[in-house]
Structure formats: C-alpha cells, structure tokens
Protein backbone atom coordinates (compact mmCIF):
# COMPACT_ATOMS: atom_id res chain seq x y z
CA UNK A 1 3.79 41.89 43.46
CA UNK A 2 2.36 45.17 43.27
CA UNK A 3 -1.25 45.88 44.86
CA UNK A 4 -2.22 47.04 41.46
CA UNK A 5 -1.66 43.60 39.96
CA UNK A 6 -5.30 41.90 39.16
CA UNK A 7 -6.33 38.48 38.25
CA UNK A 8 -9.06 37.80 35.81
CA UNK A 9 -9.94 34.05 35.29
CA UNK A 10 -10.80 32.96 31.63
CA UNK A 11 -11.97 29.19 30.14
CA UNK A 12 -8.19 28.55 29.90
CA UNK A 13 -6.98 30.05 33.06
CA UNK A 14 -5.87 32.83 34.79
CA UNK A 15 -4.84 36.19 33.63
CA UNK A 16 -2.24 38.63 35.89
CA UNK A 17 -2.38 42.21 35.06
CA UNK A 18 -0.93 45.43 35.67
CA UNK A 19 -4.13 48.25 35.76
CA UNK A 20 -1.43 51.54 35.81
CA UNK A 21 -3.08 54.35 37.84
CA UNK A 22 -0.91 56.85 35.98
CA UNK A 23 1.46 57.49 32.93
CA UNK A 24 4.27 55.51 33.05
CA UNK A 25 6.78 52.93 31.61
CA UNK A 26 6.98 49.21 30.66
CA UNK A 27 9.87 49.09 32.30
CA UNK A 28 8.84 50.81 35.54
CA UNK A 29 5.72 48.11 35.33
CA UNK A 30 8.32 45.65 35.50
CA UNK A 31 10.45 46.86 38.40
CA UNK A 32 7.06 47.56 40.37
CA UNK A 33 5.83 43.77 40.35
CA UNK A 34 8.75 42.04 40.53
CA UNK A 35 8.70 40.28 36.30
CA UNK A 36 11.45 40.55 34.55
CA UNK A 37 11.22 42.95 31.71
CA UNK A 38 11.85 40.52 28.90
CA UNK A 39 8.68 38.83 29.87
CA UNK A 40 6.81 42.34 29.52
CA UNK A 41 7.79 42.47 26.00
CA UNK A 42 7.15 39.05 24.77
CA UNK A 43 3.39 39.22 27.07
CA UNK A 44 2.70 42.60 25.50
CA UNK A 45 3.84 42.94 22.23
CA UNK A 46 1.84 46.35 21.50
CA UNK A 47 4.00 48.26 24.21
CA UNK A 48 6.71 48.24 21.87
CA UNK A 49 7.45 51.83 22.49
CA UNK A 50 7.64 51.34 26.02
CA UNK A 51 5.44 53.42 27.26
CA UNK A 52 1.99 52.98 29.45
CA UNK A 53 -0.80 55.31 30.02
CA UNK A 54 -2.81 55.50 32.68
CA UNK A 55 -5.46 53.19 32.82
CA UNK A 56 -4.20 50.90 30.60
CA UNK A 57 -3.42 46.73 31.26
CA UNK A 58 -0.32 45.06 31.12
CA UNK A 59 -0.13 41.45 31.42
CA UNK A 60 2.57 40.27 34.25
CA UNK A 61 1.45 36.90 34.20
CA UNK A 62 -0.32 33.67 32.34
CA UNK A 63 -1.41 30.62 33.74
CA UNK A 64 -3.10 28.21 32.09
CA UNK A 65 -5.28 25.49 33.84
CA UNK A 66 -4.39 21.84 33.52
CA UNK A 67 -6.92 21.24 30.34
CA UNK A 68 -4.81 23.61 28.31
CA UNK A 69 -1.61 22.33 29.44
CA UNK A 70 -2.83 18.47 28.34
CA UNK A 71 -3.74 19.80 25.26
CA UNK A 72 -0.39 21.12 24.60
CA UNK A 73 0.92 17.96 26.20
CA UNK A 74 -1.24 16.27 23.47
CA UNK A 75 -0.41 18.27 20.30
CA UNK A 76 3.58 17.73 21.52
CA UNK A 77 3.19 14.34 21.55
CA UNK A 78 1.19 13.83 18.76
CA UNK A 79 4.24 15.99 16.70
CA UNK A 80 6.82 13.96 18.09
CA UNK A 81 4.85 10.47 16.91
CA UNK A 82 4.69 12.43 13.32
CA UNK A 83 7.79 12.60 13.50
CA UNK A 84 9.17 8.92 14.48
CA UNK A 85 6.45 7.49 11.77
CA UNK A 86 8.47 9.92 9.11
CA UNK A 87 11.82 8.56 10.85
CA UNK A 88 9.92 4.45 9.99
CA UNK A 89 9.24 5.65 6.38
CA UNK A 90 13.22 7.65 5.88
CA UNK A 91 14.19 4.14 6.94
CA UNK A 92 11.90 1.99 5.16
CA UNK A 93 13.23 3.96 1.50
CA UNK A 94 16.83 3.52 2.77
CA UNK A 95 16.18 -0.16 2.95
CA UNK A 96 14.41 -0.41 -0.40
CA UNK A 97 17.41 1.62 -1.71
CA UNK A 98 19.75 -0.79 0.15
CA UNK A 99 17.67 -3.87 -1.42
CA UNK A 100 17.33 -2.24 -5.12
CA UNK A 101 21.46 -1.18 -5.21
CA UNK A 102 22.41 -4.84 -3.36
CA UNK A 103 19.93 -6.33 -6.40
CA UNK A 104 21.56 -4.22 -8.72
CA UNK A 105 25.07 -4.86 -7.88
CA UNK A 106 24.36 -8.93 -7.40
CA UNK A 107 23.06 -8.92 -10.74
CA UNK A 108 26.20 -6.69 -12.49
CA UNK A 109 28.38 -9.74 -10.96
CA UNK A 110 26.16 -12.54 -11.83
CA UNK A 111 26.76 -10.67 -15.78
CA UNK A 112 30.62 -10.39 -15.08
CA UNK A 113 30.93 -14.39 -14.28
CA UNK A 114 28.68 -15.41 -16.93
CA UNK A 115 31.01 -13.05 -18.97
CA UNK A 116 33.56 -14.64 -17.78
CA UNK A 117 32.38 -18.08 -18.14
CA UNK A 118 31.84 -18.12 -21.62
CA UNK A 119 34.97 -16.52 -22.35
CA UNK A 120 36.85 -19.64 -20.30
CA UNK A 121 35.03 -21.99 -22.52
CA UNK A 122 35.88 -20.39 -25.63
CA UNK A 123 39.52 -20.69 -24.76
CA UNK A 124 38.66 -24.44 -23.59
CA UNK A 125 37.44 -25.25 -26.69
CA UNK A 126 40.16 -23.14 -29.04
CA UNK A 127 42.95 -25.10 -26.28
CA UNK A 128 40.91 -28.61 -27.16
CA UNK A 129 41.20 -27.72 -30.61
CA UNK A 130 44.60 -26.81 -30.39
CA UNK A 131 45.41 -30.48 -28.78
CA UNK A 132 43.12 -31.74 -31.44
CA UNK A 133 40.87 -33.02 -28.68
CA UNK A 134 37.72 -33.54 -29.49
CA UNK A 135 35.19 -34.45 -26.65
CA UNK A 136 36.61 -37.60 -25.44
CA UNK A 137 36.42 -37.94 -21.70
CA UNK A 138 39.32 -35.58 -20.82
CA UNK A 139 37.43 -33.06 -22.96
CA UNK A 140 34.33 -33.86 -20.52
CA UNK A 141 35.66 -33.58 -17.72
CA UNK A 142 37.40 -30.05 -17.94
CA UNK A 143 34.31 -28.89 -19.73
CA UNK A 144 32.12 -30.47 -16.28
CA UNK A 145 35.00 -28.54 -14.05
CA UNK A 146 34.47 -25.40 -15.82
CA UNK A 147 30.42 -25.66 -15.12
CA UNK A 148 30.72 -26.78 -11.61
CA UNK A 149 32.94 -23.46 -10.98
CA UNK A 150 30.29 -21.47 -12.85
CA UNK A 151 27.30 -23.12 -10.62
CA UNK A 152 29.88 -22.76 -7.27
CA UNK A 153 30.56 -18.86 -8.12
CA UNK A 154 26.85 -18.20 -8.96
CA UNK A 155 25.72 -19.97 -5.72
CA UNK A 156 28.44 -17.98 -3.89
CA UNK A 157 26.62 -14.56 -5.40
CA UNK A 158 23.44 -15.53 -4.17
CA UNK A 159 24.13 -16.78 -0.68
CA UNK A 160 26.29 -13.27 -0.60
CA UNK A 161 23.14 -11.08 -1.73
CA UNK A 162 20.65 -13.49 0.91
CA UNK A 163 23.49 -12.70 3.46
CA UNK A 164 22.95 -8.88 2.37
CA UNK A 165 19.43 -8.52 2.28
CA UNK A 166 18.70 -10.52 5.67
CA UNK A 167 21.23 -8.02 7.41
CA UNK A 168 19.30 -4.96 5.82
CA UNK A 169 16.20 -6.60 6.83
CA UNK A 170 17.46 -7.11 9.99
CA UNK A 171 18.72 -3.35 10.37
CA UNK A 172 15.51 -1.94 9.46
CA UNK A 173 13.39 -4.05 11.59
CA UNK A 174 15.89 -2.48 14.40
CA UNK A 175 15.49 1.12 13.85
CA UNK A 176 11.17 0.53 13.42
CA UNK A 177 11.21 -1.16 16.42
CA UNK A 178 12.87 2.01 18.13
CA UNK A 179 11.16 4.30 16.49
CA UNK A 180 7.99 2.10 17.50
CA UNK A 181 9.04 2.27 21.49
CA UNK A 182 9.56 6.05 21.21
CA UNK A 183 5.89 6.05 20.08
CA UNK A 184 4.63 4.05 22.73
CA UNK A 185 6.36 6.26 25.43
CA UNK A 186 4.63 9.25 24.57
C-alpha cells in the first residue's frame, strides 16, 4: 500500500485511509494502494462522482476487532434460530391441517357407511317382507351379519385414521427434531 495510507483505531476496530495530498481520482486512489476499485465505491459511497480533492479521506480498508465480529456472529445466529422456530411452527400448522383434513375426511366416510348401512337394511327388510319373513331366526341372523359388517367397516375407518394421525405425528416430531439440532448447532 501506498505511504499515504493511515490507520486510525476506533472502539470497533481499525480504520485504513487514503489522506490524498492533491486533486485526484477514486480510481487513481485505487490503483495507488493496491484495493480494488469496487471496494472504493461500496467503502465510500459519497465519491460517487469519482473524484478526490486534496486533503480529503478515502477509506481503503475496515477491520473490525473480534467483539464486533461475535456480535455479528451472534445476531446471524440468533436470525437463523428465528428462522428454524418459524420452520417448527410452518410444520406444526401443516400437521394440524393434516390432522383437521384426515378428521374431516374419516368422518365424510364414517357418514357414507352409515349411509350405506341403513340403506342395506331397508332393502333387508323390503327383501324379508318380500319372502314374507318376519324376524324368525333367519331374519336375525342376516340382520346380526349386516351389523357386524357395519361395526367391522367402522372399526376399519378408525384404525385407518389412528394409522394416519400416528404417521403425521410421527412426521412432525421428525422435522422439529431437525429443526431443533440446527438450533443447537448454532
């Protein structure tokens, strides 16, 4: 770098400027202490014509002591764990969405078979009546049949919705539980 370059130490660090002994340009700044230009620009944003009088600063350079840099370290990771405990709660409402639509659904097809069910003994009892049965033991026993199929298809629904809603449970428990180790890395 340049002889011209000076450091000036601050609470947060160090400071690298350019004192210019003369007129001249951002540009030439950059080509006299080795920064790319780029850098120039971003570091001093009130050069944006370019141009440097004599006398004035430039900053070439920012370093920041290790306090800062923890504290950015901090801030990062304290963003990141705001953001897996919004990835816990996203997954915690697609499980209660998963649990209120599997409800939802169980409970349409627990309607459809009970629909169902009294339409088959409607048409048991018009076929009895057609036979001119009346509720001897025959009569009993398809009637029983017919109940034990309803009680067999409902408990079939509801080992199919504990089946769903352990798997869910199971899934979300899963994605916390990563989220959770992501947390505990930072």
């Amino acid at each position: 770098m340049s002889e011209n370059v000076k450091v000036k130490t601050t609470e947060a660090g160090s400071l690298s400027y350019y004192e210019a002994e003369q007129n001249t340009t951002l540009r030439d700044v950059a080509q006299a202490v080795g920064v790319p230009y780029e850098d120039l620009v971003v570091l001093n944003p009130y050069f944006s014509n370019g141009r440097v009088r004599k006398g004035q600063r430039v900053i070439v350079a920012i370093n920041l002591d290790e306090e800062v840099k923890f504290m950015k370290d901090e801030k990062e990771a304290l963003i990141k764990k705001n953001h897996y405990d919004d990835n816990i709660k996203t997954h915690q409402q697609e499980y209660d969405n998963n649990v209120a639509s599997a409800k939802k659904e169980h409970s349409e097809k627990v309607e459809s078979l009970n629909e169902k069910n009294k339409q088959d003994t409607i048409n048991l009892e018009g076929d009895m009546a057609k036979r001119k049965l009346s509720f001897s033991s025959i009569a009993k026993n398809e009637m029983n049949a017919l109940k034990a199929s309803k009680e067999k298809n409902k408990a079939s629904l509801d080992k199919d919705l504990d089946t769903k809603l352990k798997k869910l449970k199971f899934t979300l428990n899963k994605k916390v539980m990563g989220e959770n180790q992501k947390k505990d890395l930072l």
